[in-house]
C-alpha atoms as a PDB file:
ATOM      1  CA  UNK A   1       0.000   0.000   0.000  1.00  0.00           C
ATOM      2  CA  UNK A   2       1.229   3.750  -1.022  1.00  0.00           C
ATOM      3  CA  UNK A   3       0.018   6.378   0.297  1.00  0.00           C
ATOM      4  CA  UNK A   4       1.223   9.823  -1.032  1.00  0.00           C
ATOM      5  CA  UNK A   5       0.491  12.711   1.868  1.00  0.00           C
ATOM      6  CA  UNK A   6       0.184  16.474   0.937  1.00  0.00           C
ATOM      7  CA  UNK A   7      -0.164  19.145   3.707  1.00  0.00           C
ATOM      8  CA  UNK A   8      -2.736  21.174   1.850  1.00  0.00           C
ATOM      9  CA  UNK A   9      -4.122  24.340   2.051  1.00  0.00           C
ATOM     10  CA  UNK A  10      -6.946  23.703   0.319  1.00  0.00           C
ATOM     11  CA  UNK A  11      -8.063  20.451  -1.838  1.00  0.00           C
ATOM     12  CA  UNK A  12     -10.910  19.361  -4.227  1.00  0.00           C
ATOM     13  CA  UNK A  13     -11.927  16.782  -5.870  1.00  0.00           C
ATOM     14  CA  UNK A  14     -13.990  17.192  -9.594  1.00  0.00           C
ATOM     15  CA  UNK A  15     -15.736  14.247 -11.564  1.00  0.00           C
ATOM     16  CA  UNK A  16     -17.973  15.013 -14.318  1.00  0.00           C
ATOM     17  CA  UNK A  17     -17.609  18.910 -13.339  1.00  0.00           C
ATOM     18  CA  UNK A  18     -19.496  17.782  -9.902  1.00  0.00           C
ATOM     19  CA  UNK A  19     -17.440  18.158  -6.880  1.00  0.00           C
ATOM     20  CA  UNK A  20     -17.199  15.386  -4.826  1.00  0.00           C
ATOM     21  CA  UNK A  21     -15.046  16.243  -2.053  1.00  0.00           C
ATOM     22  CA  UNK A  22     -13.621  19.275  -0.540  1.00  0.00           C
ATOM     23  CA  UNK A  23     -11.186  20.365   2.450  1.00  0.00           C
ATOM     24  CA  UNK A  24      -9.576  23.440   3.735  1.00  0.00           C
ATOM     25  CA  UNK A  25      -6.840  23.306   5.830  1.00  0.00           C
ATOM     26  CA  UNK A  26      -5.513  19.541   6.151  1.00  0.00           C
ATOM     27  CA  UNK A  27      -4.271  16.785   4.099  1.00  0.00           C
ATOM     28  CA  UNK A  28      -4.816  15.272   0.497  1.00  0.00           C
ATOM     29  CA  UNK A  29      -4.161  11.421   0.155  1.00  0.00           C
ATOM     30  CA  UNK A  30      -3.422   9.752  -3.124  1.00  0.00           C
ATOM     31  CA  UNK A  31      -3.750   5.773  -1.868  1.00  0.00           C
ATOM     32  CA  UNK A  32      -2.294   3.041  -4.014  1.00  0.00           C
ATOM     33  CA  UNK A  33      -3.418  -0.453  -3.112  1.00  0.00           C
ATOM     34  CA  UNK A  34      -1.572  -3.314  -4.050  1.00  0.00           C
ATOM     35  CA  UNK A  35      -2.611  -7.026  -4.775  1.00  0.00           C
ATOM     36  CA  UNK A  36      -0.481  -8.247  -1.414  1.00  0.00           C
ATOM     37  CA  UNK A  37      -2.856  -5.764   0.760  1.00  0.00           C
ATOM     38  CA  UNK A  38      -5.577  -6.772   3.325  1.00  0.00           C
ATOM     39  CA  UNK A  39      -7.173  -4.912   6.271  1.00  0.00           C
ATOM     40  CA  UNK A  40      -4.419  -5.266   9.010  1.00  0.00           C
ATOM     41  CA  UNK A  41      -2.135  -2.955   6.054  1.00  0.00           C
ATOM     42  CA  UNK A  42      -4.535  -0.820   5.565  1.00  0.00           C
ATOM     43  CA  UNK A  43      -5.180  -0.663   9.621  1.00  0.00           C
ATOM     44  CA  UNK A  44      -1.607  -0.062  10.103  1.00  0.00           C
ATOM     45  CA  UNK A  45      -1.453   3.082   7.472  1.00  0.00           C
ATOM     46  CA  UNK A  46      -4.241   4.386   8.692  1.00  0.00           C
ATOM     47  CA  UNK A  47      -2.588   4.571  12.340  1.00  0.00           C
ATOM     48  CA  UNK A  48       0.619   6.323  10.463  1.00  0.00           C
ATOM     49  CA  UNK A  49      -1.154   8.575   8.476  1.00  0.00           C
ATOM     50  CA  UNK A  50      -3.552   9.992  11.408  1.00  0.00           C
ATOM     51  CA  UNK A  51      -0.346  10.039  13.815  1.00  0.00           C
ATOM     52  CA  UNK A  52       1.966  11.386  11.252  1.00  0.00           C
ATOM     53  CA  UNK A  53       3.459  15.351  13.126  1.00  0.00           C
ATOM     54  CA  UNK A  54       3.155  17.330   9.914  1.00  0.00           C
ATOM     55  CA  UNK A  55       1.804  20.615  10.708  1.00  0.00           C
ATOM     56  CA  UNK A  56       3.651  23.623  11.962  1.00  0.00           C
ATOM     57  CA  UNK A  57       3.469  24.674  15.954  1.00  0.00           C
ATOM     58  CA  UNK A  58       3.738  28.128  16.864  1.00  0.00           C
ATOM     59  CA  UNK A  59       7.709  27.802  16.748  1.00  0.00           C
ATOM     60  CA  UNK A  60       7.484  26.667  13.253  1.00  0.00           C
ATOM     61  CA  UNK A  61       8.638  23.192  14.432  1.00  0.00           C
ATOM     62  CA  UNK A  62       6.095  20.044  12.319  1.00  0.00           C
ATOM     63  CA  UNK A  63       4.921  18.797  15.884  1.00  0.00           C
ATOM     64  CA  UNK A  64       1.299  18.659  14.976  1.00  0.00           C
ATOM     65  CA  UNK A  65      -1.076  15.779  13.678  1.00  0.00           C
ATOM     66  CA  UNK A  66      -4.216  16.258  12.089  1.00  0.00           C
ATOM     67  CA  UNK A  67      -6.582  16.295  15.084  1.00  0.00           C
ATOM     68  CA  UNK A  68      -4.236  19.144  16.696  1.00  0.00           C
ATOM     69  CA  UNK A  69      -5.196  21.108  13.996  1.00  0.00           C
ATOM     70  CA  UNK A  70      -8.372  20.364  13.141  1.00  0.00           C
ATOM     71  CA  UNK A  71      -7.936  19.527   9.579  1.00  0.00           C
ATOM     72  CA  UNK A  72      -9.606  17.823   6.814  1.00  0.00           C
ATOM     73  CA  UNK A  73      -8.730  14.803   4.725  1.00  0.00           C
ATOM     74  CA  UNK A  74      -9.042  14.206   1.486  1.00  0.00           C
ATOM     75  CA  UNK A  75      -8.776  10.952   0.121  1.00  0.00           C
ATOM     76  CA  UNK A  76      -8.025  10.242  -3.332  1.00  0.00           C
ATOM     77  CA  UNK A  77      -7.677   6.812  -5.072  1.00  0.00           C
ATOM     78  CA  UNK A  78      -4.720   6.027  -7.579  1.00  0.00           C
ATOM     79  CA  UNK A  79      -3.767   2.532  -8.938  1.00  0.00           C
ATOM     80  CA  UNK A  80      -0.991   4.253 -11.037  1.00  0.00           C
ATOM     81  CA  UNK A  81       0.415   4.526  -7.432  1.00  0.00           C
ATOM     82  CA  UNK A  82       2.177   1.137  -8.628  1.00  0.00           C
ATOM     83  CA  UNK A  83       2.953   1.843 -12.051  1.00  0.00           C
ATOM     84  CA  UNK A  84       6.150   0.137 -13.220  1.00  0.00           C
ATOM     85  CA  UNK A  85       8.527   1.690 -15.827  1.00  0.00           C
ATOM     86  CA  UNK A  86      11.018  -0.915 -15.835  1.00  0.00           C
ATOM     87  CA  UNK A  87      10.555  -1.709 -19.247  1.00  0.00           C
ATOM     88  CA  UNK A  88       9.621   0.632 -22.125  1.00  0.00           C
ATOM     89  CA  UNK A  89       7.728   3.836 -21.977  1.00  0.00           C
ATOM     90  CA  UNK A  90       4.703   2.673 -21.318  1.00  0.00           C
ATOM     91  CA  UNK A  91       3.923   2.258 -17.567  1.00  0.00           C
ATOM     92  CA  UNK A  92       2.706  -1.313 -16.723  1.00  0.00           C
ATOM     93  CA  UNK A  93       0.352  -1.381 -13.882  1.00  0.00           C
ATOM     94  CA  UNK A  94       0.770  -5.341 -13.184  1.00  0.00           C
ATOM     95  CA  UNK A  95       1.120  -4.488  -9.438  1.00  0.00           C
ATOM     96  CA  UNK A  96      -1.354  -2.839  -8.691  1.00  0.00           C
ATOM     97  CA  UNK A  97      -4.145  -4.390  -7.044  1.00  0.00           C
ATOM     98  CA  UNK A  98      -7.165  -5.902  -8.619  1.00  0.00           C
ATOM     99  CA  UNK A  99     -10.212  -3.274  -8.587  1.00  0.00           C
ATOM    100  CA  UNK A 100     -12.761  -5.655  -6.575  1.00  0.00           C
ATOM    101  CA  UNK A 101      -9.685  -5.494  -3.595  1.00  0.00           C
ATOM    102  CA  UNK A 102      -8.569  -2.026  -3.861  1.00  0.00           C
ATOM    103  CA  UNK A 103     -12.523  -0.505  -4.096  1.00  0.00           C
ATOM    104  CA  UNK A 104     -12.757  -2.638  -1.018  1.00  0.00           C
ATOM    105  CA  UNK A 105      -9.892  -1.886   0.928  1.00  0.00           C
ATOM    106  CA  UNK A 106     -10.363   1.882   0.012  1.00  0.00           C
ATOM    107  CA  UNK A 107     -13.802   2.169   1.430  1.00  0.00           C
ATOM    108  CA  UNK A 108     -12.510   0.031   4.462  1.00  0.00           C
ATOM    109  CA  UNK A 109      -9.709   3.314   4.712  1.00  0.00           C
ATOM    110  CA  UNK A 110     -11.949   6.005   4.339  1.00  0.00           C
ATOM    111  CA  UNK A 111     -14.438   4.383   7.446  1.00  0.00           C
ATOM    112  CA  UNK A 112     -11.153   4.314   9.594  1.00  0.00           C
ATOM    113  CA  UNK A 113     -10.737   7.546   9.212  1.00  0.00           C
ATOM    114  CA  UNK A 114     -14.337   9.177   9.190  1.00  0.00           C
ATOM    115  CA  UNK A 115     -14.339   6.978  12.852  1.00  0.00           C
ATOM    116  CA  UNK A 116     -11.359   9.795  13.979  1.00  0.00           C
ATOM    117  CA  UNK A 117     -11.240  12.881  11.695  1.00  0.00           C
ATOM    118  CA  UNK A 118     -14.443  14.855  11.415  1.00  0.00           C
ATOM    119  CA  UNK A 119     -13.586  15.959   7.676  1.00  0.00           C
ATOM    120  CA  UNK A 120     -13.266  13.507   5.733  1.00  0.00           C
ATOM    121  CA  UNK A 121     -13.893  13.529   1.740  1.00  0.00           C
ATOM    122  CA  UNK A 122     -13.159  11.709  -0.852  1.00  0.00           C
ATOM    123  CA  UNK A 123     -12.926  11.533  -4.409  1.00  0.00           C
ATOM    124  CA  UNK A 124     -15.259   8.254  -6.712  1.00  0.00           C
ATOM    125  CA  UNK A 125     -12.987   5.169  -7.087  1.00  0.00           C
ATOM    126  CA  UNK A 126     -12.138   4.225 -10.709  1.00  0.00           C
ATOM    127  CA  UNK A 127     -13.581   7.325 -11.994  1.00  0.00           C
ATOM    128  CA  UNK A 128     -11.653   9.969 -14.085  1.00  0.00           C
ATOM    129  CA  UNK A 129     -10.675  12.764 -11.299  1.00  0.00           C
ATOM    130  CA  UNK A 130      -9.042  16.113 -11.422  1.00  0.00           C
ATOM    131  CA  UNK A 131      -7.716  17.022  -8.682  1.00  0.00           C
ATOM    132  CA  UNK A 132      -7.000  20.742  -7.304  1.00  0.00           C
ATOM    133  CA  UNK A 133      -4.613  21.519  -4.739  1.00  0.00           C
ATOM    134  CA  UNK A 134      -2.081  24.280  -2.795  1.00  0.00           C
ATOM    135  CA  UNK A 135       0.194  22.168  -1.204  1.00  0.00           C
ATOM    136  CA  UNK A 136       1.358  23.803   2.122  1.00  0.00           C
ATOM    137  CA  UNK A 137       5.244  24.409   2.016  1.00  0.00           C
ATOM    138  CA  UNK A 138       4.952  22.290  -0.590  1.00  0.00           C
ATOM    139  CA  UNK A 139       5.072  19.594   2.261  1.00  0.00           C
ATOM    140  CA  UNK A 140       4.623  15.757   0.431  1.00  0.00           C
ATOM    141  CA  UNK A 141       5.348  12.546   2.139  1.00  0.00           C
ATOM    142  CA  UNK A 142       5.536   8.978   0.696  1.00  0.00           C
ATOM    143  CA  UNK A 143       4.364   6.001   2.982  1.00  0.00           C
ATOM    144  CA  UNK A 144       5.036   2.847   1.568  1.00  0.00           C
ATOM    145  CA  UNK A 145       3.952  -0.375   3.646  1.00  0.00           C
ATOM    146  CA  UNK A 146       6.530  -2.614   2.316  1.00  0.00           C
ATOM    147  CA  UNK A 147       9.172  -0.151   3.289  1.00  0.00           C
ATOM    148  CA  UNK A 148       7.715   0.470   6.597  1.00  0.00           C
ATOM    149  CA  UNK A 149       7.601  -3.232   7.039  1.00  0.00           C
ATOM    150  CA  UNK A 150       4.138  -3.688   7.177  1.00  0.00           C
ATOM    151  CA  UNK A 151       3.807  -6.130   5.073  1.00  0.00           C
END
């Protein structure tokens, strides 16, 4: 599982010139779910993510999580997360997990987090999305459970 973090001053999400999620203040989430995923991953990203000190404090010092400052979450799903370019130009997307699993595990994500951040959007799985951000700082992190040794 990938999940690529952006301390955001703002964030939308657009299908079909509808908006389907929106944030201030907070954190956009690209997630990237892979065919060796299952809940105790996705549990264990989850935990990272929401812990994860990314905001300023008042000495300018990332200290802060989420909850300490209030912000929303938008989450955003991306199977090119897992695109491979080792061969050609053409990105294979081999790893990446099949839809059934990842629509599954990605609803499974965004109920973890609606159960401890009071904003939470998201974007439609599968569908075409544009996305529209200011990334704070810019400020992006990569979490990537096989690295982390979660899985």
């Amino acid at each position: 599982m990938r999940f690529v973090i952006q301390r955001v001053k703002n964030a939308a999400c657009t299908v079909d010139q509808q908006v389907t999620g929106s944030i201030g203040k907070g954190v956009c989430v690209l997630i990237g779910i892979s065919a060796d995923d299952d809940r105790t991953v996705a549990d264990r990203m989850v935990k990272k993510l929401l812990g994860m000190r990314i905001f300023e404090d008042s000495q300018g010092k990332t200290n802060l999580s989420l909850a300490d400052v209030d912000g929303g979450l938008l989450l955003i799903s991306q199977f090119t997360l897992y695109a491979s370019c080792r061969k050609g130009n053409r990105p294979s997307f081999t790893d990446a997990g099949d839809p059934v699993l990842a629509d599954e595990l990605c609803q499974y994500i965004v109920a973890s987090c609606r159960a401890a951040v009071t904003d939470v959007q998201t974007g439609i799985f599968g569908a075409h999305m544009e996305i529209a951000l200011t990334n704070d700082g810019p400020f992006t992190v990569i979490l990537d459970s096989k690295e982390l040794g979660f899985s």
